[in-house]
Protein backbone atom coordinates (compact mmCIF):
# COMPACT_ATOMS: atom_id res chain seq x y z
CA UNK A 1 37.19 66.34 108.20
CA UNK A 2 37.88 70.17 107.37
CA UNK A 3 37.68 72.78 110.30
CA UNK A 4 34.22 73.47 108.32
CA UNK A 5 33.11 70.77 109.40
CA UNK A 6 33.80 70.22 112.69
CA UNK A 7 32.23 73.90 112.95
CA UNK A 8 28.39 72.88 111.51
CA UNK A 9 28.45 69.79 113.58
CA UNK A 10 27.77 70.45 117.58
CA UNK A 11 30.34 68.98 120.11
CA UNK A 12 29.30 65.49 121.54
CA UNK A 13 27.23 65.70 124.83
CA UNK A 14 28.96 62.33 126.54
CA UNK A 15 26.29 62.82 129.32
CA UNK A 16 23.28 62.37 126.22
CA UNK A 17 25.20 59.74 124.55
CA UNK A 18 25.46 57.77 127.48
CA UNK A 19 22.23 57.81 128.27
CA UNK A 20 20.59 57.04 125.04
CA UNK A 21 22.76 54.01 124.75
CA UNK A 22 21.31 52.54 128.04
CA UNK A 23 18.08 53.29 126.65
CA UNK A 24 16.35 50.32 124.31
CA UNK A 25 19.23 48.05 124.44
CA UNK A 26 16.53 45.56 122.84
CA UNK A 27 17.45 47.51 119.46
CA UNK A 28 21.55 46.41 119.61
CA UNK A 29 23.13 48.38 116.37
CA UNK A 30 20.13 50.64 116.13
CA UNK A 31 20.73 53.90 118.17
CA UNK A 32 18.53 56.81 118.56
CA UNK A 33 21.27 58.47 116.19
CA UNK A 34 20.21 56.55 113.06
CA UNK A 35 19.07 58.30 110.84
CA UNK A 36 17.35 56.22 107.98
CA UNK A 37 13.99 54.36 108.06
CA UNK A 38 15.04 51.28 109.84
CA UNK A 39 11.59 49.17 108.08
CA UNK A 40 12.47 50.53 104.50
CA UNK A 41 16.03 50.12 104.73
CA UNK A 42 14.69 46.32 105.89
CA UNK A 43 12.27 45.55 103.49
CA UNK A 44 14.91 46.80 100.29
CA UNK A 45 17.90 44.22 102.19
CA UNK A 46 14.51 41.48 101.94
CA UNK A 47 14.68 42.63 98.16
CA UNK A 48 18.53 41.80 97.51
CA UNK A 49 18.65 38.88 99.64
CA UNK A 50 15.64 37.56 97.46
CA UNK A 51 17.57 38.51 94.23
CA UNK A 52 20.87 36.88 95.49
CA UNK A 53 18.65 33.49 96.46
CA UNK A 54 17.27 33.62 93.07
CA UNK A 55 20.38 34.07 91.68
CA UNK A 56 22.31 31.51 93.48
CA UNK A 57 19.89 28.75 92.61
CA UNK A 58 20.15 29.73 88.91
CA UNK A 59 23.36 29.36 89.09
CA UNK A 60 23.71 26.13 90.61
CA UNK A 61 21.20 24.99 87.87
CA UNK A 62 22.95 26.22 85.30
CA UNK A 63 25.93 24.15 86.92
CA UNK A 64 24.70 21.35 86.99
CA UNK A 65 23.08 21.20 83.63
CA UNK A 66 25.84 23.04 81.74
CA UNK A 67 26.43 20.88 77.94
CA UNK A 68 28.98 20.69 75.30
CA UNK A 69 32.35 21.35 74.32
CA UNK A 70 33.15 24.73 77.05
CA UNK A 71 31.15 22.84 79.54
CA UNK A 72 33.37 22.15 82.34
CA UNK A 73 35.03 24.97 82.29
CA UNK A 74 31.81 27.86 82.33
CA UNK A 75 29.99 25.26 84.63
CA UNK A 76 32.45 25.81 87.07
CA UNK A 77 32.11 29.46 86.96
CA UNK A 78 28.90 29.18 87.45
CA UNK A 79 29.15 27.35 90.58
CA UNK A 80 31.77 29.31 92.09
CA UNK A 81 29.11 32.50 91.27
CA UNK A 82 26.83 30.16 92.80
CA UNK A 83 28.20 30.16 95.90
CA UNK A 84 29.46 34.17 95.80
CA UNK A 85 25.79 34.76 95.43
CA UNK A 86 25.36 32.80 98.56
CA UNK A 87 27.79 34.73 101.01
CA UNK A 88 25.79 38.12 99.58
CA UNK A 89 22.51 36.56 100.65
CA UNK A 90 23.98 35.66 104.23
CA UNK A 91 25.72 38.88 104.43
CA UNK A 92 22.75 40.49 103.86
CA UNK A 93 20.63 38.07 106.44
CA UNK A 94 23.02 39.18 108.80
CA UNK A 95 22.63 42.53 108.50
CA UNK A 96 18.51 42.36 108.01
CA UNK A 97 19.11 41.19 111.77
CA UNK A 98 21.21 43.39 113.02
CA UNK A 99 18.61 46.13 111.95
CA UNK A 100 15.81 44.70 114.13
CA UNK A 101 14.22 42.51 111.36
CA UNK A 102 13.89 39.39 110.17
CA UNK A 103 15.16 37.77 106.64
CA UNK A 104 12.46 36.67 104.98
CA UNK A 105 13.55 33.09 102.94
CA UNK A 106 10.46 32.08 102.67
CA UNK A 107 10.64 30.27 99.27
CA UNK A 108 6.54 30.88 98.19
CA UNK A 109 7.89 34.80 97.47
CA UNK A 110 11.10 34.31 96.99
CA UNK A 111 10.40 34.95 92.95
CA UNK A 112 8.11 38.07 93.39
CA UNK A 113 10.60 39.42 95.61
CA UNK A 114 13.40 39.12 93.80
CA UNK A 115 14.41 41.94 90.57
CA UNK A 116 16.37 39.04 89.49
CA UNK A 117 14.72 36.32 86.90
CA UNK A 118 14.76 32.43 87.09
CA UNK A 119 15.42 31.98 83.41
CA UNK A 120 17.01 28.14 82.63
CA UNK A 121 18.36 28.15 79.23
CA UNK A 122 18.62 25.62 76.55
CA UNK A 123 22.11 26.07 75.38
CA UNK A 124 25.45 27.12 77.26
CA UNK A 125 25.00 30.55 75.47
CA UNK A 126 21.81 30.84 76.71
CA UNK A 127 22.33 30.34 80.51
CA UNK A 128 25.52 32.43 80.29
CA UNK A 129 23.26 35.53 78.87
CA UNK A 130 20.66 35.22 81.38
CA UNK A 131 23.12 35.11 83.75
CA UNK A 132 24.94 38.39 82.53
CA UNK A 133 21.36 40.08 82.23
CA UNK A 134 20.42 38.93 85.64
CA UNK A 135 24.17 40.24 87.10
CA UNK A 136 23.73 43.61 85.26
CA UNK A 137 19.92 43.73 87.14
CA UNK A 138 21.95 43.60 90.07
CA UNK A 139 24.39 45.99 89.33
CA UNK A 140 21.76 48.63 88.49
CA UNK A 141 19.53 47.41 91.66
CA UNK A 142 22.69 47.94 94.41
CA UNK A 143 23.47 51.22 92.81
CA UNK A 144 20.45 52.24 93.37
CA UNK A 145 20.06 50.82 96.54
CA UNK A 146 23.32 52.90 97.36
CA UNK A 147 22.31 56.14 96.03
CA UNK A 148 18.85 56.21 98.60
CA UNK A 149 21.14 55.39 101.56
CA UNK A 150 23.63 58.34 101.14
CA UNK A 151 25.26 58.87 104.39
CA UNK A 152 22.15 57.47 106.43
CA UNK A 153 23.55 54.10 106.70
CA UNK A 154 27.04 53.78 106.14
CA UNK A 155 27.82 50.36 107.40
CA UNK A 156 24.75 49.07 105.40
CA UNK A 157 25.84 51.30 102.01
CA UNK A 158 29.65 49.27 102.54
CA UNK A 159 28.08 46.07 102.52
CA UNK A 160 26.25 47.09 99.16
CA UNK A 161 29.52 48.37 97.42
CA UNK A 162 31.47 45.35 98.75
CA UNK A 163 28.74 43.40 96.77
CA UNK A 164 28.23 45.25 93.83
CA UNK A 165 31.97 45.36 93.22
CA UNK A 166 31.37 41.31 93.19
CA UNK A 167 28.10 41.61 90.37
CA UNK A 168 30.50 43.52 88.29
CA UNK A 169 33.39 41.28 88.58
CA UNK A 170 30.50 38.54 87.87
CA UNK A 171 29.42 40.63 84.81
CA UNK A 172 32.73 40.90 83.08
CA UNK A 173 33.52 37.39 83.52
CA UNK A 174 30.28 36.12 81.98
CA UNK A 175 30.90 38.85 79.18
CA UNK A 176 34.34 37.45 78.74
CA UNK A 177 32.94 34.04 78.54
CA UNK A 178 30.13 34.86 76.31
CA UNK A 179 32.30 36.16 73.67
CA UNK A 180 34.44 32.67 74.25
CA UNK A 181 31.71 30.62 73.34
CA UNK A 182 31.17 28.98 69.44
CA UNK A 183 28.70 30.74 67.60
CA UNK A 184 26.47 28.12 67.27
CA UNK A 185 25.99 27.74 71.57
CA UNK A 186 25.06 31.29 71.41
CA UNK A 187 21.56 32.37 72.06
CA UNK A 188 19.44 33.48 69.56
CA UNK A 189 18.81 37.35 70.15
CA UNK A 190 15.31 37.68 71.39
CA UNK A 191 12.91 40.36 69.76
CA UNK A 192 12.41 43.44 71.42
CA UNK A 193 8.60 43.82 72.87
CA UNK A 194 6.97 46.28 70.45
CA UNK A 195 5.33 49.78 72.26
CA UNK A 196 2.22 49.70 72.78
């Protein structure tokens, strides 16, 4: 912190502080001193935690159902990211709750909610592209995510960049194993959706 700084920002009143933090004690981590909207900052954690379920359980599919020669190896990367996708959805549970709310698993919305995509996959190329394109929806979602918090939230914005830095260690790894894969495993490109 510069001597700038320290000179916009008014000395702390202990007397204020202490009172404020005897006041709604109901509220825990949530002080009258934070500064972003507690219900939108909520309902965009419901969002990724929703994404991360989706993508978990897409994972775990494409575990289980993984075929062929590369098989064993890019089905167990898929369950380890699985289970990575997992901790981010607790993570983020944990810190829906800490913020007054409550995560919302409920598995009826869990596909509307999410930015993420269920998509199965016929062939070992397949899943590993949707799971790439689903990873770099991620990316692009926590970014964003990041960029509306600014400063508002930092503990919540450090959770997001521990996570992100996970979806793009996730990315490169299924772009490493995509390129791995025979040519005849690999998906056929999809057209693009003409303008209308």
């Amino acid at each position: 912190m510069t001597h700038a700084d320290n000179a916009a920002q008014p000395p702390l009143d202990l007397n204020t502080l202490r009172q404020q933090a005897r006041q709604h004690l109901d509220q825990g981590a949530v002080t009258a001193d934070y500064p972003a909207h507690r219900l939108e900052v909520i309902a965009q954690l419901n969002t990724a935690l929703a994404t991360e379920l989706v993508c978990s359980l897409r994972y775990r599919y494409h575990h289980f159902m993984a075929r062929g020669i590369h098989s064993q190896t890019v089905g167990q990367e898929f369950l380890v990211h699985a289970n990575e996708e997992l901790e981010h959805a607790d993570w983020l549970a944990e810190r829906i709750v800490q913020l007054g709310g409550q995560p919302d698993f409920s598995p009826d919305t869990l596909l509307g909610r999410s930015h993420a995509e269920y998509v199965r996959g016929e062939t070992l190329g397949d899943m590993i592209r949707e799971n790439l394109v689903a990873e770099r929806i991620g990316i692009d979602s926590y970014r964003h995510l990041i960029r509306s918090l600014q400063d508002q939230d930092p503990t919540t914005r450090r959770l997001l960049e521990r996570i992100l830095a996970v979806e793009e260690g996730h990315a490169d790894e299924l772009a490493d194993l995509l390129q791995q894969v025979p040519p005849n495993l690999l998906p056929t490109p999809r057209p693009a959706l003409l303008a209308q």
